[in-house]
Protein backbone atom coordinates (compact mmCIF):
# COMPACT_ATOMS: atom_id res chain seq x y z
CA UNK A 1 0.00 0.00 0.00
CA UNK A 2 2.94 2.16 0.47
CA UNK A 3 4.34 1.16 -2.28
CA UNK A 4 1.26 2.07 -4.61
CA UNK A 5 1.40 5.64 -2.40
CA UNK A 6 4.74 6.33 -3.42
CA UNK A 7 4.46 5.18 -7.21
CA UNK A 8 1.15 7.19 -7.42
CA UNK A 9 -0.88 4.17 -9.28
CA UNK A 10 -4.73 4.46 -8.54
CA UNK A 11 -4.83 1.38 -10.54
CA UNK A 12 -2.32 -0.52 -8.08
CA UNK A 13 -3.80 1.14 -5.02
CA UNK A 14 -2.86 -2.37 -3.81
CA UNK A 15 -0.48 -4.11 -6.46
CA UNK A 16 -0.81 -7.83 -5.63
CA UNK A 17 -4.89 -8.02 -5.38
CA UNK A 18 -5.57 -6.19 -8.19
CA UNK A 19 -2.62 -8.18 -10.19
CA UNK A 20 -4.95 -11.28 -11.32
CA UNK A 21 -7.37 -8.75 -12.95
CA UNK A 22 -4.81 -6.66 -14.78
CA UNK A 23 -3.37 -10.12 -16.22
CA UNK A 24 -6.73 -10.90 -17.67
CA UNK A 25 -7.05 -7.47 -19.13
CA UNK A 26 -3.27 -7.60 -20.51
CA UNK A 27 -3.63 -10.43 -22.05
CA UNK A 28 -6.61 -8.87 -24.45
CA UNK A 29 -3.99 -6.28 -25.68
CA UNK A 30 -0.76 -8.69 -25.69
CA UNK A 31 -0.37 -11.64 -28.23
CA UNK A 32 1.65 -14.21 -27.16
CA UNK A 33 3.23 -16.49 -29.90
CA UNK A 34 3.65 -19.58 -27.89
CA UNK A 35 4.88 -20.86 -24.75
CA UNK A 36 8.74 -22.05 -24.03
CA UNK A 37 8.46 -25.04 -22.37
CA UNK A 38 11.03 -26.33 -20.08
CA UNK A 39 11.67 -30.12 -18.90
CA UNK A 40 13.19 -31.12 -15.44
CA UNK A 41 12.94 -33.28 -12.68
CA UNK A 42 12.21 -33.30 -9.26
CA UNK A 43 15.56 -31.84 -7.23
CA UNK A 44 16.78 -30.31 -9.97
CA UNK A 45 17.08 -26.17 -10.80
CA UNK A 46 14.69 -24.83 -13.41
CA UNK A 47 15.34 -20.74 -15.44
CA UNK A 48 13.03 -19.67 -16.61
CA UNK A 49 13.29 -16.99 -18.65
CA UNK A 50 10.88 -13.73 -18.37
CA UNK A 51 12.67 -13.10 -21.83
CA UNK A 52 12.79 -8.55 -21.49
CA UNK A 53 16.02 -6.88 -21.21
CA UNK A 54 16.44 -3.99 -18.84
CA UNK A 55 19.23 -2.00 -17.80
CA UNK A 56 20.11 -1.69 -13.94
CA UNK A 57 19.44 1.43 -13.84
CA UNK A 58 15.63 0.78 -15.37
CA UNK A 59 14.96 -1.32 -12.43
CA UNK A 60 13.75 1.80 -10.28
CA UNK A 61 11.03 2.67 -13.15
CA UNK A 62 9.32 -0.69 -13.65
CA UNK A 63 7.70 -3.70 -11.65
CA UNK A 64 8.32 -7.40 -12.29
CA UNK A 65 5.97 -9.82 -11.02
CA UNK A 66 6.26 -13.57 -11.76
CA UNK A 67 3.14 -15.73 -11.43
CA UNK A 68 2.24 -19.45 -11.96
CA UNK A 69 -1.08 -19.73 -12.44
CA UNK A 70 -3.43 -18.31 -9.85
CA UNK A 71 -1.09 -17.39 -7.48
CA UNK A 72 2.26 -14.92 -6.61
CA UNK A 73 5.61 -16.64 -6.97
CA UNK A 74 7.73 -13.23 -6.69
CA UNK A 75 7.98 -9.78 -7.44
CA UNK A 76 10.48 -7.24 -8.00
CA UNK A 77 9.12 -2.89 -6.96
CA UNK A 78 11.80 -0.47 -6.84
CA UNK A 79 14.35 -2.59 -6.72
CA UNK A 80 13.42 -5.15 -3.96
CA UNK A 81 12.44 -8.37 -4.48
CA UNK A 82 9.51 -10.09 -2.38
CA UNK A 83 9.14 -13.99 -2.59
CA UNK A 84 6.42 -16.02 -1.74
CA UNK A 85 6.33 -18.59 1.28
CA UNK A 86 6.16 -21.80 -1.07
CA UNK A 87 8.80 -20.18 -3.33
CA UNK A 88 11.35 -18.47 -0.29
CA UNK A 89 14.72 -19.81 0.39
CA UNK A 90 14.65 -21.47 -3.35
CA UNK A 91 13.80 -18.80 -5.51
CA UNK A 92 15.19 -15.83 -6.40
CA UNK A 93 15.64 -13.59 -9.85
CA UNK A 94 18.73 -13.00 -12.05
CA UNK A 95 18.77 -9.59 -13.23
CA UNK A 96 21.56 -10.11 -15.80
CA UNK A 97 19.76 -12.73 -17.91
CA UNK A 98 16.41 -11.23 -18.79
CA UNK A 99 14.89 -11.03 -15.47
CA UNK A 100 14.52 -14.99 -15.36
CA UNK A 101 13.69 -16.58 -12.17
CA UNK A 102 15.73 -19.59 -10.64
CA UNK A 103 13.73 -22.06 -8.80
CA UNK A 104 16.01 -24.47 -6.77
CA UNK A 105 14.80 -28.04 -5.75
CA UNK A 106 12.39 -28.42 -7.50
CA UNK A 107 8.97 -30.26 -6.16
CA UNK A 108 6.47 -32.09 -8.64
CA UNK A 109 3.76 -29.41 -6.96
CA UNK A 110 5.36 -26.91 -9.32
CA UNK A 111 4.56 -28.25 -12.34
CA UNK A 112 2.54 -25.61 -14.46
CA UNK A 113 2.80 -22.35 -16.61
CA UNK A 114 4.34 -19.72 -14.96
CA UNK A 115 3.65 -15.62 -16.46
CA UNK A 116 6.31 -12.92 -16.08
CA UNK A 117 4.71 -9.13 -16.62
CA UNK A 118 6.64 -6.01 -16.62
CA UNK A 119 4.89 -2.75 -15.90
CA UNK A 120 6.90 0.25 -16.51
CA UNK A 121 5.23 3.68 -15.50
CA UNK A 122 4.39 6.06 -17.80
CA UNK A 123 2.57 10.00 -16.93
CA UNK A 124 2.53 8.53 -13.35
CA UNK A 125 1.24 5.17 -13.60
CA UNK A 126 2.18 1.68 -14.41
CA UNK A 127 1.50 0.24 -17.75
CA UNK A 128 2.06 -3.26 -18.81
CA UNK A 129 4.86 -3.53 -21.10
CA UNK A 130 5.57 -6.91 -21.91
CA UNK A 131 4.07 -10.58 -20.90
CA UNK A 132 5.43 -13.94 -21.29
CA UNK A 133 4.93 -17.28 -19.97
CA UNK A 134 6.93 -20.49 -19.29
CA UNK A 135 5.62 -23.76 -19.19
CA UNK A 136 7.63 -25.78 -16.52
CA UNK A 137 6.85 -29.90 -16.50
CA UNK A 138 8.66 -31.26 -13.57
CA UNK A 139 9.34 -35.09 -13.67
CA UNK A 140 10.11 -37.94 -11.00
CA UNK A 141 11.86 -40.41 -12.95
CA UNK A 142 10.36 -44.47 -12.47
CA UNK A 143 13.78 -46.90 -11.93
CA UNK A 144 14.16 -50.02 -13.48
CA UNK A 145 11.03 -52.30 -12.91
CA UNK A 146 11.33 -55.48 -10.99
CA UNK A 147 9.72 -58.59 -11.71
CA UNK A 148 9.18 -61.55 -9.53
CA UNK A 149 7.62 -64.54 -9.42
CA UNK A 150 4.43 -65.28 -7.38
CA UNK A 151 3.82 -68.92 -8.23
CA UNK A 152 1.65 -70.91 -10.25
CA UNK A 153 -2.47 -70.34 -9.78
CA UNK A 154 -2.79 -73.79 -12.09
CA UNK A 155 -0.97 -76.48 -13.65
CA UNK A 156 2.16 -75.42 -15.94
CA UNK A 157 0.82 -71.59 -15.61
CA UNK A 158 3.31 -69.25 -13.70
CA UNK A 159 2.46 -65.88 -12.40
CA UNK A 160 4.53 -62.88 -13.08
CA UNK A 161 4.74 -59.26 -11.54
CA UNK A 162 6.07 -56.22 -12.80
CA UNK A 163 6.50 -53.16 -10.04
CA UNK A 164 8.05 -49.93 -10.32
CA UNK A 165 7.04 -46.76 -7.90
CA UNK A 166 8.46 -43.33 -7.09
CA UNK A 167 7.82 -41.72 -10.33
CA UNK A 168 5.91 -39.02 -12.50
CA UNK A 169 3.68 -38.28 -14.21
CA UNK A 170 1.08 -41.15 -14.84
CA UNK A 171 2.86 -44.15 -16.06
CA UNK A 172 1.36 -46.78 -18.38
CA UNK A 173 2.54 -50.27 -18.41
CA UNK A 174 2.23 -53.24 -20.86
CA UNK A 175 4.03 -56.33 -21.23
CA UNK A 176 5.11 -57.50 -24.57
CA UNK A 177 6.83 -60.35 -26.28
CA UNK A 178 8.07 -60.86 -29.36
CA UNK A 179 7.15 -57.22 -30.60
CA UNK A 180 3.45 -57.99 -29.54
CA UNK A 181 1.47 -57.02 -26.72
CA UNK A 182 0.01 -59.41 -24.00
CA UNK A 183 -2.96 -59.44 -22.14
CA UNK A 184 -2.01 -58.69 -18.57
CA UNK A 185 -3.88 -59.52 -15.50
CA UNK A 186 -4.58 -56.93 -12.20
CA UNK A 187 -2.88 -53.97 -13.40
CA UNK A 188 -2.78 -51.14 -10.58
CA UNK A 189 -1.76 -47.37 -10.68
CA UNK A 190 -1.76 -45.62 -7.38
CA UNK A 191 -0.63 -42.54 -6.40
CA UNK A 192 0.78 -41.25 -3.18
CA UNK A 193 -1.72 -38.27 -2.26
CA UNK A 194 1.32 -36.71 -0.38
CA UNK A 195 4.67 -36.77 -2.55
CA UNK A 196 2.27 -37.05 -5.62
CA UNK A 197 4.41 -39.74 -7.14
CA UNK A 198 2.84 -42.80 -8.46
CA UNK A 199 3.14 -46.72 -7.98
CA UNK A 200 2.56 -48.85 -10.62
CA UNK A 201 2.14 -52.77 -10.94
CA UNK A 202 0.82 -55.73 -13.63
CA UNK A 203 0.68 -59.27 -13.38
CA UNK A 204 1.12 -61.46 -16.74
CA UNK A 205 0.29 -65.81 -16.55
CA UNK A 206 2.12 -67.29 -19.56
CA UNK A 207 2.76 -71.25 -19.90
CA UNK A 208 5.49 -73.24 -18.35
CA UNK A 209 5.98 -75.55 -21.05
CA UNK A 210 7.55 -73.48 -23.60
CA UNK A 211 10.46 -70.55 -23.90
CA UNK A 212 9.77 -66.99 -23.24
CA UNK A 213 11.37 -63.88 -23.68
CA UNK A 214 8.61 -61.29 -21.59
CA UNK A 215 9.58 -57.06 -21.71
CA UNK A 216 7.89 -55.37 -19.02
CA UNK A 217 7.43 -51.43 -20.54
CA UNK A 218 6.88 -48.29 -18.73
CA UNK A 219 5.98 -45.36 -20.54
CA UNK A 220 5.69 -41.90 -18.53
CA UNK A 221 5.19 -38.26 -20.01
CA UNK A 222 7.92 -39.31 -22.87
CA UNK A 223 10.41 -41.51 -21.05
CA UNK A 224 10.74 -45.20 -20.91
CA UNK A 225 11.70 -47.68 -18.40
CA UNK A 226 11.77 -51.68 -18.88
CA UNK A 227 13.11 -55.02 -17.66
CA UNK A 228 13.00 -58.44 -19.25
CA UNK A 229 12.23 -61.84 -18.13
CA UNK A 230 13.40 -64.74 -19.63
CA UNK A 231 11.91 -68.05 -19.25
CA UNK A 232 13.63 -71.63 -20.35
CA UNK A 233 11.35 -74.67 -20.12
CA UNK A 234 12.50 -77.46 -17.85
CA UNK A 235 13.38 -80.83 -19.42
CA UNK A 236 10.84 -83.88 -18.32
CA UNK A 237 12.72 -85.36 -15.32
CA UNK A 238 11.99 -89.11 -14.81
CA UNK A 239 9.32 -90.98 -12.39
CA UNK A 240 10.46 -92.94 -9.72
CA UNK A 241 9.33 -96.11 -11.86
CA UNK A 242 11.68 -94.73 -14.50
CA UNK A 243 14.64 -94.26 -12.60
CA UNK A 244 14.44 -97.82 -11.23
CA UNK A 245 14.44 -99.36 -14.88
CA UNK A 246 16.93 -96.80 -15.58
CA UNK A 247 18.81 -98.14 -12.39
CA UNK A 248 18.26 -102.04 -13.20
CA UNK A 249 19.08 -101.69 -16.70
CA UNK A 250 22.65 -100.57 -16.44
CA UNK A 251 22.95 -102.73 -13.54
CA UNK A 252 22.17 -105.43 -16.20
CA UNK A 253 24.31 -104.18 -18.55
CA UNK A 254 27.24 -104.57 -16.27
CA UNK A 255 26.48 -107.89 -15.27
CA UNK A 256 26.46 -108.91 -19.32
CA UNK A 257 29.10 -106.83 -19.53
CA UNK A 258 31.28 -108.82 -16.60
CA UNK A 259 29.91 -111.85 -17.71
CA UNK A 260 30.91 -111.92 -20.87
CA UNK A 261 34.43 -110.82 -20.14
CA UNK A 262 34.76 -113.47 -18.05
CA UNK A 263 33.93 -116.40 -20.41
CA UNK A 264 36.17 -115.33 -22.81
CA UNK A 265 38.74 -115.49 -20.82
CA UNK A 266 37.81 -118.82 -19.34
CA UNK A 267 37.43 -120.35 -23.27
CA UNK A 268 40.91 -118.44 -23.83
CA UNK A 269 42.75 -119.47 -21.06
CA UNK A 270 43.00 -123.88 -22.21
CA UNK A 271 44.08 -122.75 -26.23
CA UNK A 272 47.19 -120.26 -24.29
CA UNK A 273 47.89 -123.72 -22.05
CA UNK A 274 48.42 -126.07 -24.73
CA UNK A 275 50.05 -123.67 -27.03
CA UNK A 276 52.54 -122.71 -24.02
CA UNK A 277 52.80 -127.02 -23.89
CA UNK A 278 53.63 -127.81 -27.37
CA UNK A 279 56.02 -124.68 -27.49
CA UNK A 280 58.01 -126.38 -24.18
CA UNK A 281 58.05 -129.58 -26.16
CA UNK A 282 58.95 -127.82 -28.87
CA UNK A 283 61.98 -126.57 -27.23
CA UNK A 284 63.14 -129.53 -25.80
CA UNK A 285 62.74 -131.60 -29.35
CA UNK A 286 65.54 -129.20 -30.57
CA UNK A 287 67.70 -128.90 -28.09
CA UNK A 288 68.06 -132.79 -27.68
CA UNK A 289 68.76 -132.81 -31.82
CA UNK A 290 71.39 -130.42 -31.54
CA UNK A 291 73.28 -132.03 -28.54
CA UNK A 292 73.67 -135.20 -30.62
């Protein structure tokens, strides 16, 4: 109110609750040719740009005020910056780069189109001089899903589950194999009423009996995270009944095996007696011949 006493602006008799209407009527007279919009995510720093050059020593002659929305994110009269209580402490304004302001940690709450006016007074009162506004879309980046197994609900069916959480905006999830997309079961999307950040989940039954190659995809705003689950069939393992022919079989075999070793060398062992006989014989035949 002092402020509006010492400017001498009947119109701003008090600047900030008569700032909404003068936005409405400034926006008849100024065309805007489209909004700059800027991507972040939550933590980081957004600029945004009010996109008006003034000289330092202009800052005495004009008011800045920076809105998003409906309500007052910060003003600059006569040199002196005000911030708002959701803003203070992370927000302030650069002077040297076209009046932008510099919001610091950022929060998913402020997401939305922020408006920089400058008034600049003229015979004694303010006059709007230029209007621009920023669209900010703050993010919360989903990490890598996880998938686990919760069982089988029937024979040689398994039950899969896909989970991510701690991300923004609203995610959409599908599940898709081979290029093609399945037909999930009890997909969820929840979101946390405090943080705002969502939680989102899908189950997907497939059968045992043959290979799989699964992608779990989660789209959000125009980012993508996945995972993929890979699934080898199991080979038949034998019955008990089985395993005991199995077992008998090569116990069998052995005995054949044993068996026949043994014969041969019973039917082999006479033939390499005589022969060792007739060789002695043999010997002794000469050796008689040769001492006569």
């Amino acid at each position: 109110m002092d402020q509006a006493a010492k400017w001498k602006t009947p119109l701003l008799k008090h600047p900030y609750p008569k700032l909404f209407p003068l936005l409405m009527l400034a926006s008849l007279f100024y065309f805007c040719s489209g909004i700059i919009q800027v991507n972040k995510t939550v933590e980081e720093v957004a600029v945004l740009s009010c996109d008006y050059n003034i000289s330092t020593k202009e800052l005495t002659e004009i008011r800045i005020y920076w809105q998003k929305d409906d309500e007052m994110v910060l003003a600059v009269m006569s040199g002196k910056v005000q911030v708002w209580p959701k803003y203070k402490n992370r927000t302030f304004t650069d002077v040297t780069d076209n009046h932008s302001i510099v919001i610091m940690a950022l929060r998913l709450s402020d997401n939305g189109k922020y408006t920089c006016i400058i008034q600049k007074i003229e015979k004694g009162s303010y006059k709007v001089k230029h209007l621009t506004s920023v669209m900010l879309l703050v993010r919360a980046d989903f990490p890598v899903p996880s998938i686990t197994d919760l069982g089988n609900p029937s024979h040689n069916i398994k039950r899969i589950m896909c989970l991510t959480s701690g991300g923004f905006p609203k995610p959409h999830l599908s599940w898709l194999e081979n290029e093609e997309e399945l037909n999930a079961v009890n997909t969820t999307v929840s979101q946390d009423p405090e943080t705002e950040l969502y939680t989102i989940s899908s189950e997907l039954d497939f059968n045992m009996t043959n290979n799989h190659s699964f992608l779990c995809l989660v789209k959000y705003g125009n980012l993508i995270v996945s995972q993929i689950f890979n699934w080898q069939k199991s080979e038949p393992q034998p019955s008990n009944n089985q395993l005991w022919i199995i077992i008998l079989s090569s116990v069998v075999s052995g005995i054949v095996v044993i068996t026949a070793l043994t014969l041969r060398c019973l039917v082999h062992r006479p033939a390499a007696r005589w022969r060792q006989r007739e060789m002695g014989r043999a010997r002794k035949w000469k050796r008689s011949h040769l001492s006569t």
